[in-house]
PDB file of N, CA and C in Angstrom:
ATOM      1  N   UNK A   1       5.288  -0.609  20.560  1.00  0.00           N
ATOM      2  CA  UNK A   1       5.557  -1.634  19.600  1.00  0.00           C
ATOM      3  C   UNK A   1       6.879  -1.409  18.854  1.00  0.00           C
ATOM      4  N   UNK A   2       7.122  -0.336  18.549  1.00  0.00           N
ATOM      5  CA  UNK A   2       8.708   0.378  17.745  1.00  0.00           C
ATOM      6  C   UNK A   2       9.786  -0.444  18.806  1.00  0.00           C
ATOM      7  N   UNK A   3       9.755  -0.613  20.011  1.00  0.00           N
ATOM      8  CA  UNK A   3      11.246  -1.125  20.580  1.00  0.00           C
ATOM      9  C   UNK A   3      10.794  -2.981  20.526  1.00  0.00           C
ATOM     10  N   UNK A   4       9.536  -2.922  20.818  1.00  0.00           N
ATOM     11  CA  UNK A   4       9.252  -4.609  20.578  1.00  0.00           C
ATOM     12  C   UNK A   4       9.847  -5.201  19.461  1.00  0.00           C
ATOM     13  N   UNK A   5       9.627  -4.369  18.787  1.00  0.00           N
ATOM     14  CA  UNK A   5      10.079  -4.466  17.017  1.00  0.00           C
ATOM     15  C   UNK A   5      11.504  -4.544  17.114  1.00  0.00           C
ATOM     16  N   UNK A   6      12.126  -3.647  17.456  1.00  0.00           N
ATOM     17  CA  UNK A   6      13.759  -3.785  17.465  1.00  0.00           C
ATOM     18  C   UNK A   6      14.206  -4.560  18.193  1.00  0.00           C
ATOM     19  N   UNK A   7      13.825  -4.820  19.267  1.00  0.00           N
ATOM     20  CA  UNK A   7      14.288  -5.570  20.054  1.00  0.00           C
ATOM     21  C   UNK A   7      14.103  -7.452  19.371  1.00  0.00           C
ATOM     22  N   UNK A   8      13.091  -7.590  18.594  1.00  0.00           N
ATOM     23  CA  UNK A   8      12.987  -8.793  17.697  1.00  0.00           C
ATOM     24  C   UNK A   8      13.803  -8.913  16.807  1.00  0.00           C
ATOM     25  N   UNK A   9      13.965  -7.707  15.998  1.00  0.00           N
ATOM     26  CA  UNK A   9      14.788  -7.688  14.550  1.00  0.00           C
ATOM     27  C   UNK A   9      16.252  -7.512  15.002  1.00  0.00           C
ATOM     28  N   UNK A  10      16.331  -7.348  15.877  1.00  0.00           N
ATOM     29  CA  UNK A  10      18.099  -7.391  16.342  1.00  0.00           C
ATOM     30  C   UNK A  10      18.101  -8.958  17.431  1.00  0.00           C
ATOM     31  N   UNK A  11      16.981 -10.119  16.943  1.00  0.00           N
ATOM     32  CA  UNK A  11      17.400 -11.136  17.847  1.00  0.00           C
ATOM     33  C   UNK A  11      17.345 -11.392  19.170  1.00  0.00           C
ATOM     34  N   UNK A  12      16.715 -10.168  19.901  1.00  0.00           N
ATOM     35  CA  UNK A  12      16.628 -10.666  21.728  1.00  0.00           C
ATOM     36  C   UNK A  12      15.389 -10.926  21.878  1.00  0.00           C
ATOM     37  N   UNK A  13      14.417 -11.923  21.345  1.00  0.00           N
ATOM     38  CA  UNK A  13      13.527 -12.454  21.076  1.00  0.00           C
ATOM     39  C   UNK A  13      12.045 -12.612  20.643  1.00  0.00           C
ATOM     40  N   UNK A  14      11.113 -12.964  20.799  1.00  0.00           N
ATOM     41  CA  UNK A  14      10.061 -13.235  19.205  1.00  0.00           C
ATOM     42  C   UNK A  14       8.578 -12.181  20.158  1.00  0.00           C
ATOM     43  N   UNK A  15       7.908 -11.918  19.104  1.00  0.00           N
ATOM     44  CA  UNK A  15       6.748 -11.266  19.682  1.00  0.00           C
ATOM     45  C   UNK A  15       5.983 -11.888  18.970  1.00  0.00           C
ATOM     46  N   UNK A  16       4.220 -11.682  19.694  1.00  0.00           N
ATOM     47  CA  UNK A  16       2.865 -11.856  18.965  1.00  0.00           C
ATOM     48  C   UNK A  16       2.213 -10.996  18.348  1.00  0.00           C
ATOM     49  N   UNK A  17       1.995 -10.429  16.953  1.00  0.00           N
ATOM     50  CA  UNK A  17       1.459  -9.402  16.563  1.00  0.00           C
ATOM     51  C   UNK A  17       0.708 -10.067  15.466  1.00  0.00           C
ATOM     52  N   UNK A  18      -0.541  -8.932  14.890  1.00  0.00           N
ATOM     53  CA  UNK A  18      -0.823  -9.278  13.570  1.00  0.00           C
ATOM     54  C   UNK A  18       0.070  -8.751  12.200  1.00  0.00           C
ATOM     55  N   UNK A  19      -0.316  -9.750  11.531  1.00  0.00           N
ATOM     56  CA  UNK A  19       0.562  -9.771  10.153  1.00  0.00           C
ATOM     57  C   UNK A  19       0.812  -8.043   9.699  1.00  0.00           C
ATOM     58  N   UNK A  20      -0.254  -7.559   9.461  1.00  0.00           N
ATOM     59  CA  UNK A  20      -0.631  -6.333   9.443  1.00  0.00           C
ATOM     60  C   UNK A  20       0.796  -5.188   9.729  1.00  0.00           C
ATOM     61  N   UNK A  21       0.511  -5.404  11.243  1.00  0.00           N
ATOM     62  CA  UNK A  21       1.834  -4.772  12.081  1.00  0.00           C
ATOM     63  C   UNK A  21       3.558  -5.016  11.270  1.00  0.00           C
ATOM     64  N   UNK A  22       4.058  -6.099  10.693  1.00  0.00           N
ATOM     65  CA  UNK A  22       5.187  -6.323  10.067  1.00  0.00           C
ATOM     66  C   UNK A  22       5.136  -6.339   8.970  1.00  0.00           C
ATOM     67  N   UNK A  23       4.114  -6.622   8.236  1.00  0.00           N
ATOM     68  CA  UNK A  23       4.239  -6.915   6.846  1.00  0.00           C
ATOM     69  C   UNK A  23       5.626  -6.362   5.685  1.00  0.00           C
ATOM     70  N   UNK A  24       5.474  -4.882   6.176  1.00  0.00           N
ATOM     71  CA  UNK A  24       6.677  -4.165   5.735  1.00  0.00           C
ATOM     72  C   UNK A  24       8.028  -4.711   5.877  1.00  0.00           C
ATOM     73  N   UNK A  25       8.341  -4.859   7.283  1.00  0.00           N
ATOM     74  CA  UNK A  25       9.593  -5.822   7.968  1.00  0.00           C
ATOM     75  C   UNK A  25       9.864  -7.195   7.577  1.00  0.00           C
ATOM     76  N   UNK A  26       8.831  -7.561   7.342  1.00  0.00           N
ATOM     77  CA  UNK A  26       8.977  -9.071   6.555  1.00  0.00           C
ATOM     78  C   UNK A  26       8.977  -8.665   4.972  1.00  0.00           C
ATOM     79  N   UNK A  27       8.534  -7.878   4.637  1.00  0.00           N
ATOM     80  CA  UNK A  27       8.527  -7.797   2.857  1.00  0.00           C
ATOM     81  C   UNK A  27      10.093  -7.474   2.447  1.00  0.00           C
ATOM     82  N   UNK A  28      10.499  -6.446   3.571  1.00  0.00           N
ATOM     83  CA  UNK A  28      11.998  -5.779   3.381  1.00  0.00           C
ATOM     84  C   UNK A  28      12.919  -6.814   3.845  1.00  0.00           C
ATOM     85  N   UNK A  29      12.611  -8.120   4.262  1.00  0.00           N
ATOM     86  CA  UNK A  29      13.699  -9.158   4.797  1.00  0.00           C
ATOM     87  C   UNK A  29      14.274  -9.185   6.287  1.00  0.00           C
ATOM     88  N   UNK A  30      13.702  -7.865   6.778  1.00  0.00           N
ATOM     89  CA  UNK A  30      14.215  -7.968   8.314  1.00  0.00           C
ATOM     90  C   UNK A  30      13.685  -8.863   9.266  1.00  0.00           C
ATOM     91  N   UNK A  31      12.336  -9.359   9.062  1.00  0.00           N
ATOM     92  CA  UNK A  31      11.759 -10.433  10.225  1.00  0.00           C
ATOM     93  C   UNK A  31      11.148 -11.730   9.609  1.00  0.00           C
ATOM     94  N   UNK A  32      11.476 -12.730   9.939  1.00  0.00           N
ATOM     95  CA  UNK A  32      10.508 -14.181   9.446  1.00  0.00           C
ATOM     96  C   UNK A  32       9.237 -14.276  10.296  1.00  0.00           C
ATOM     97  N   UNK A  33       8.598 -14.567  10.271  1.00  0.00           N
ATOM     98  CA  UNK A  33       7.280 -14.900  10.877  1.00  0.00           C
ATOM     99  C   UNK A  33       6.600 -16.180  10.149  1.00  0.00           C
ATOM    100  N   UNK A  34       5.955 -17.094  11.644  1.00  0.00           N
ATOM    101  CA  UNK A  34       5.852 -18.012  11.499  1.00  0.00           C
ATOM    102  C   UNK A  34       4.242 -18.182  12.046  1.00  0.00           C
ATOM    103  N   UNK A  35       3.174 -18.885  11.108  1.00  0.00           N
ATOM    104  CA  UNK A  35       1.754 -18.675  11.628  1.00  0.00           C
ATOM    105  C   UNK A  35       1.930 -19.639  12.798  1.00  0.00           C
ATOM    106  N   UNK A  36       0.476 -19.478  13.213  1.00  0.00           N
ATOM    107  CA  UNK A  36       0.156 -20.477  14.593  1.00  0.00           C
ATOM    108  C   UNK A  36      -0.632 -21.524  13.896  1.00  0.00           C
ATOM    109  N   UNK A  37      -0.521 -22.557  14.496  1.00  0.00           N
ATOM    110  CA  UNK A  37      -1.010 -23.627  13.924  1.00  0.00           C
ATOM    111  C   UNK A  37      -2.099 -24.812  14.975  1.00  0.00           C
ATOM    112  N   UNK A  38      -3.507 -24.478  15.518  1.00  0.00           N
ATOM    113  CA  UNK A  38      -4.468 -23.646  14.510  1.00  0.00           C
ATOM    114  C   UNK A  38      -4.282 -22.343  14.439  1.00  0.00           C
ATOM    115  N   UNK A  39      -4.618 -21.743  13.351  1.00  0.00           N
ATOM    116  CA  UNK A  39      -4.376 -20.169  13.043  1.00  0.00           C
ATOM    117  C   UNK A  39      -5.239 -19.744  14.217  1.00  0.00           C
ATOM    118  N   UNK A  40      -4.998 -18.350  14.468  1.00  0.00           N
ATOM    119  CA  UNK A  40      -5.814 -17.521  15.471  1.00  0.00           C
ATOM    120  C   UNK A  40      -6.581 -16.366  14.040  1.00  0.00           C
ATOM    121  N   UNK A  41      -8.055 -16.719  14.305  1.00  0.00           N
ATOM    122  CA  UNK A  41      -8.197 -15.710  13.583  1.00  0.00           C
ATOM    123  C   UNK A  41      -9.473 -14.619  14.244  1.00  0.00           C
ATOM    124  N   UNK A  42      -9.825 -13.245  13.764  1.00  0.00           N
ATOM    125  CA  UNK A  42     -10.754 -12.477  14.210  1.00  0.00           C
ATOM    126  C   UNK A  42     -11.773 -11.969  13.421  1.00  0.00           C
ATOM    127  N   UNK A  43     -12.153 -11.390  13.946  1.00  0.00           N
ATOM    128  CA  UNK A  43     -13.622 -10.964  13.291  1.00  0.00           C
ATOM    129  C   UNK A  43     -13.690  -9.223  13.434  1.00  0.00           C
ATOM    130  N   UNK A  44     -14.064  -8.602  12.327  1.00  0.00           N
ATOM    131  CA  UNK A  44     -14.186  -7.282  12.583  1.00  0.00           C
ATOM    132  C   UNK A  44     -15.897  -7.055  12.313  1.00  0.00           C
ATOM    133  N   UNK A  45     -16.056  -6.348  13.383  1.00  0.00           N
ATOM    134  CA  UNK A  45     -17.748  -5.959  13.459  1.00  0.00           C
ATOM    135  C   UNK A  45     -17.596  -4.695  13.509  1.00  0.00           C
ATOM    136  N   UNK A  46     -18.464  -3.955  12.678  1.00  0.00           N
ATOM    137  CA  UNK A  46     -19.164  -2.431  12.896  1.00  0.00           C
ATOM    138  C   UNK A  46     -20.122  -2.835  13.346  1.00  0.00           C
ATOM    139  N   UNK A  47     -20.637  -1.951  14.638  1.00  0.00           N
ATOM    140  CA  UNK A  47     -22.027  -2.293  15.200  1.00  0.00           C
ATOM    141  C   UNK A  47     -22.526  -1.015  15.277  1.00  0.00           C
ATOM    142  N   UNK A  48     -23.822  -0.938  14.990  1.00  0.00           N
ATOM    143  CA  UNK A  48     -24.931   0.021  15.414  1.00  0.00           C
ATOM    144  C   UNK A  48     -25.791   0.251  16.051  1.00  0.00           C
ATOM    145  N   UNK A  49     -26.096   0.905  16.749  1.00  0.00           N
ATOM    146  CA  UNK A  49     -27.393   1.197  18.236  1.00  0.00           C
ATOM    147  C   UNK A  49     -28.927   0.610  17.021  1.00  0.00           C
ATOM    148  N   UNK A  50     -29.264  -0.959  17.727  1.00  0.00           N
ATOM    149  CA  UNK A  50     -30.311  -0.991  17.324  1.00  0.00           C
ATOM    150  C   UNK A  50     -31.803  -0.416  18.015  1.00  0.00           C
ATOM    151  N   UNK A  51     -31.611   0.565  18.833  1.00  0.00           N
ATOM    152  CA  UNK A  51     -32.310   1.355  19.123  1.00  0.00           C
ATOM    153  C   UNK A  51     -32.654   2.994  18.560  1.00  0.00           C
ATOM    154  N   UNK A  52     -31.845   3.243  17.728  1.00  0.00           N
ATOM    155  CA  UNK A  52     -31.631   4.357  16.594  1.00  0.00           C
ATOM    156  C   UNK A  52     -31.379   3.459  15.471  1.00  0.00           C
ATOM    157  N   UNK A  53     -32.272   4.347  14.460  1.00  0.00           N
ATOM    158  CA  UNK A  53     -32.029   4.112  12.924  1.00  0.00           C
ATOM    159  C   UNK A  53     -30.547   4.673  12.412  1.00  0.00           C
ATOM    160  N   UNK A  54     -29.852   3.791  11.211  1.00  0.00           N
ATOM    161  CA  UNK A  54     -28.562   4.895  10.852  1.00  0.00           C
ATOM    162  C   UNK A  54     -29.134   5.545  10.187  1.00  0.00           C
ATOM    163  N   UNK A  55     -28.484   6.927  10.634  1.00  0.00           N
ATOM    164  CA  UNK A  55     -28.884   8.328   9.945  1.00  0.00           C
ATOM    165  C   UNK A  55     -28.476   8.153   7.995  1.00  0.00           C
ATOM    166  N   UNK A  56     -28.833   8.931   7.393  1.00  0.00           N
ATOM    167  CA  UNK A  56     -28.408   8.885   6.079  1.00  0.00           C
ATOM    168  C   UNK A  56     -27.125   9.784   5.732  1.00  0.00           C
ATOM    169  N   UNK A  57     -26.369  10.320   6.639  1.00  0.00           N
ATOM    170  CA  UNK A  57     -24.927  10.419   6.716  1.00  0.00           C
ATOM    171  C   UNK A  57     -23.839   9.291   6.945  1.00  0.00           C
ATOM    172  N   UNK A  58     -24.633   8.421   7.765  1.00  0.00           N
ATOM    173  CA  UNK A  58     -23.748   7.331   7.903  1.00  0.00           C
ATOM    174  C   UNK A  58     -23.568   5.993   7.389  1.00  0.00           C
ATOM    175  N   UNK A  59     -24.481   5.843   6.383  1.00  0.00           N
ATOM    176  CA  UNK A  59     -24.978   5.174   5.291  1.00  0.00           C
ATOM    177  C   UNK A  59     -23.357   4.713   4.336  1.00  0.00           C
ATOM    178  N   UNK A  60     -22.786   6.318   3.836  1.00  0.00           N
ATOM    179  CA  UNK A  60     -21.886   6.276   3.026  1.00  0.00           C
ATOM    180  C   UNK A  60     -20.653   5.762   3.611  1.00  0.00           C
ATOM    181  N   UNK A  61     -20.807   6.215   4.973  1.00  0.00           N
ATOM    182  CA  UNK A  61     -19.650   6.204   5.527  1.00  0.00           C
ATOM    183  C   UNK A  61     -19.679   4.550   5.889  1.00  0.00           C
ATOM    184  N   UNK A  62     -20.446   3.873   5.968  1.00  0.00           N
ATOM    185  CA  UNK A  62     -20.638   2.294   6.163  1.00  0.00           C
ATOM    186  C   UNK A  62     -20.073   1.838   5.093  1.00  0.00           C
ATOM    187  N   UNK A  63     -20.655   2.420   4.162  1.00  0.00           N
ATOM    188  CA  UNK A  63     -20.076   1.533   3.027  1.00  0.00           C
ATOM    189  C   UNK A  63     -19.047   1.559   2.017  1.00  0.00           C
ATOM    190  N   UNK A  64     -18.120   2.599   2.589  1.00  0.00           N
ATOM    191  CA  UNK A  64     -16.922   3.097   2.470  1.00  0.00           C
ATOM    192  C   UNK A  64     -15.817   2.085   2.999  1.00  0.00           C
ATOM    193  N   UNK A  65     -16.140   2.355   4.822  1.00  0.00           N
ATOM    194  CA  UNK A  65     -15.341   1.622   5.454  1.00  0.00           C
ATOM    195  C   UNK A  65     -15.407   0.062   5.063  1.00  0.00           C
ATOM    196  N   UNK A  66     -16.527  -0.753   4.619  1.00  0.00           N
ATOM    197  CA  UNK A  66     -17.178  -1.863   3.920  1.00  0.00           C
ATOM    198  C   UNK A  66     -15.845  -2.204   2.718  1.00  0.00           C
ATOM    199  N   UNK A  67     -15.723  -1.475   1.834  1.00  0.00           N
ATOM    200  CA  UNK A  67     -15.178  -1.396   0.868  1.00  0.00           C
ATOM    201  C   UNK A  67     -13.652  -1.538   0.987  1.00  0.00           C
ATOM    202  N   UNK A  68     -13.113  -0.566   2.128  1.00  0.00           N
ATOM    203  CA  UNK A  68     -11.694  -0.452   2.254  1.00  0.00           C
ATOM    204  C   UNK A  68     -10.864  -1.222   2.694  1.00  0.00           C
ATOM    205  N   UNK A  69     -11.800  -2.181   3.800  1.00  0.00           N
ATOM    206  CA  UNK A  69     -11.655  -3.140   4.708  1.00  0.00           C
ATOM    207  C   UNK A  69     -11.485  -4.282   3.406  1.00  0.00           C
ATOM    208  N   UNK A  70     -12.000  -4.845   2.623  1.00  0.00           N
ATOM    209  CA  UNK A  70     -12.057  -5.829   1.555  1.00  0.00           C
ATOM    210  C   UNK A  70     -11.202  -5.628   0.382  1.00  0.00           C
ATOM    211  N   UNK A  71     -11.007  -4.517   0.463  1.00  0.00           N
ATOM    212  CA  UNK A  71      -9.575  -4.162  -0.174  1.00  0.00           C
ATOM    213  C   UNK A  71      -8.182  -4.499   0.412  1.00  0.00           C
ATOM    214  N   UNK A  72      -7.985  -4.080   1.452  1.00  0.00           N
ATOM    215  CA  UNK A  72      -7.287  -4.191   2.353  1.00  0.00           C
ATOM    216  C   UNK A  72      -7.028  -5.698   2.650  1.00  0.00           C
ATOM    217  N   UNK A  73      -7.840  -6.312   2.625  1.00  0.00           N
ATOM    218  CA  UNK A  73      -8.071  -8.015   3.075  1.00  0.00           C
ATOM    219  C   UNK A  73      -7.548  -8.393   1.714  1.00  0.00           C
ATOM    220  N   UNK A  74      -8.013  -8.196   1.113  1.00  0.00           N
ATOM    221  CA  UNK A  74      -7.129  -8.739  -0.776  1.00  0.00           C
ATOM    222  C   UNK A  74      -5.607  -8.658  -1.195  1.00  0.00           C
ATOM    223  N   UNK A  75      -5.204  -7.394  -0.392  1.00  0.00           N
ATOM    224  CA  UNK A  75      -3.918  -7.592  -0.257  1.00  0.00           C
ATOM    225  C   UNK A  75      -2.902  -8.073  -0.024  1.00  0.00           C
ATOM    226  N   UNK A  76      -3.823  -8.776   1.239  1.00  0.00           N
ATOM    227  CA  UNK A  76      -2.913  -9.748   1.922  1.00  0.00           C
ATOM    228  C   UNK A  76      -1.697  -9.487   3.020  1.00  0.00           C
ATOM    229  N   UNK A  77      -2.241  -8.086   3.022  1.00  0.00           N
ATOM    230  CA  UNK A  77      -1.370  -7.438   4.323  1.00  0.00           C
ATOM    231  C   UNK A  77      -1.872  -7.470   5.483  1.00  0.00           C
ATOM    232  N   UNK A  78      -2.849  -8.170   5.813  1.00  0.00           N
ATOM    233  CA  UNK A  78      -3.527  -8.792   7.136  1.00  0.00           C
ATOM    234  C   UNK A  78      -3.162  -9.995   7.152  1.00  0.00           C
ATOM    235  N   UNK A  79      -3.258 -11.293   5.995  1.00  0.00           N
ATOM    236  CA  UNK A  79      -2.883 -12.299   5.978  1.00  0.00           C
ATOM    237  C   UNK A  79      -2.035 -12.428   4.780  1.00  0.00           C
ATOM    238  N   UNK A  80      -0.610 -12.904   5.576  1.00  0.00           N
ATOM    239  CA  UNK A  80      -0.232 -13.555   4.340  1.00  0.00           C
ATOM    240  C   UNK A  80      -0.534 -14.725   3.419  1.00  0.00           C
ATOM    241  N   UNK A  81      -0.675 -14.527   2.324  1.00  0.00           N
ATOM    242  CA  UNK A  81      -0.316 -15.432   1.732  1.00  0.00           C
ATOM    243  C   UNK A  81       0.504 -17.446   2.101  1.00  0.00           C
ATOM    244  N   UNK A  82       0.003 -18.089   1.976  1.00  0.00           N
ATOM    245  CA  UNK A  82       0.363 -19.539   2.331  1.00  0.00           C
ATOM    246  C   UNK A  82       2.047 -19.452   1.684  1.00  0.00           C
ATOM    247  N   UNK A  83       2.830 -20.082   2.271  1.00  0.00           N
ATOM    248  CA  UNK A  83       4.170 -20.165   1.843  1.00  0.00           C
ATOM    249  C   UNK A  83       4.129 -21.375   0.686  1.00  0.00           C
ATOM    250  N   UNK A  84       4.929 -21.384  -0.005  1.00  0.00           N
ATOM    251  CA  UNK A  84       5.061 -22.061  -1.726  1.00  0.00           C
ATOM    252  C   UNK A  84       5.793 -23.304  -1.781  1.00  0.00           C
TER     253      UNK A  84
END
């Protein structure tokens, strides 16, 4: 992705990535990015063997990753923000 990247930001033409991936490059002014229109969007699933119970080690760790992920999403460094 590092030469995809350069190879965009120096102009020899456009890639598909998530917001995520540039955010930095677009915050610092080096890349414009333009959504798709309908948006493409995804879904993140943690899944668990419903044939085993989760152990009570992994309890915390669920709801950790739960937490960081919705943080992370608030930021808006997965999605930007609507343009003004």
């Amino acid at each position: 992705m590092p030469s995809t990247l350069l190879l965009v930001e120096e102009g020899a033409g456009y890639t598909v990535l998530p917001y995520a991936s540039v955010h930095l490059l677009v915050e610092a002014g080096r890349l414009e990015v333009w959504p798709f229109d309908p948006p493409i969007t995804r879904q993140l699933i943690l899944a668990t063997s419903s044939h085993r119970p989760m152990s009570s080690n992994f309890r915390p760790l669920f709801r950790a990753v739960r937490t960081e992920l919705r943080d992370i999403i608030s930021t808006h460094i997965w999605k930007p923000l609507a343009p003004s």
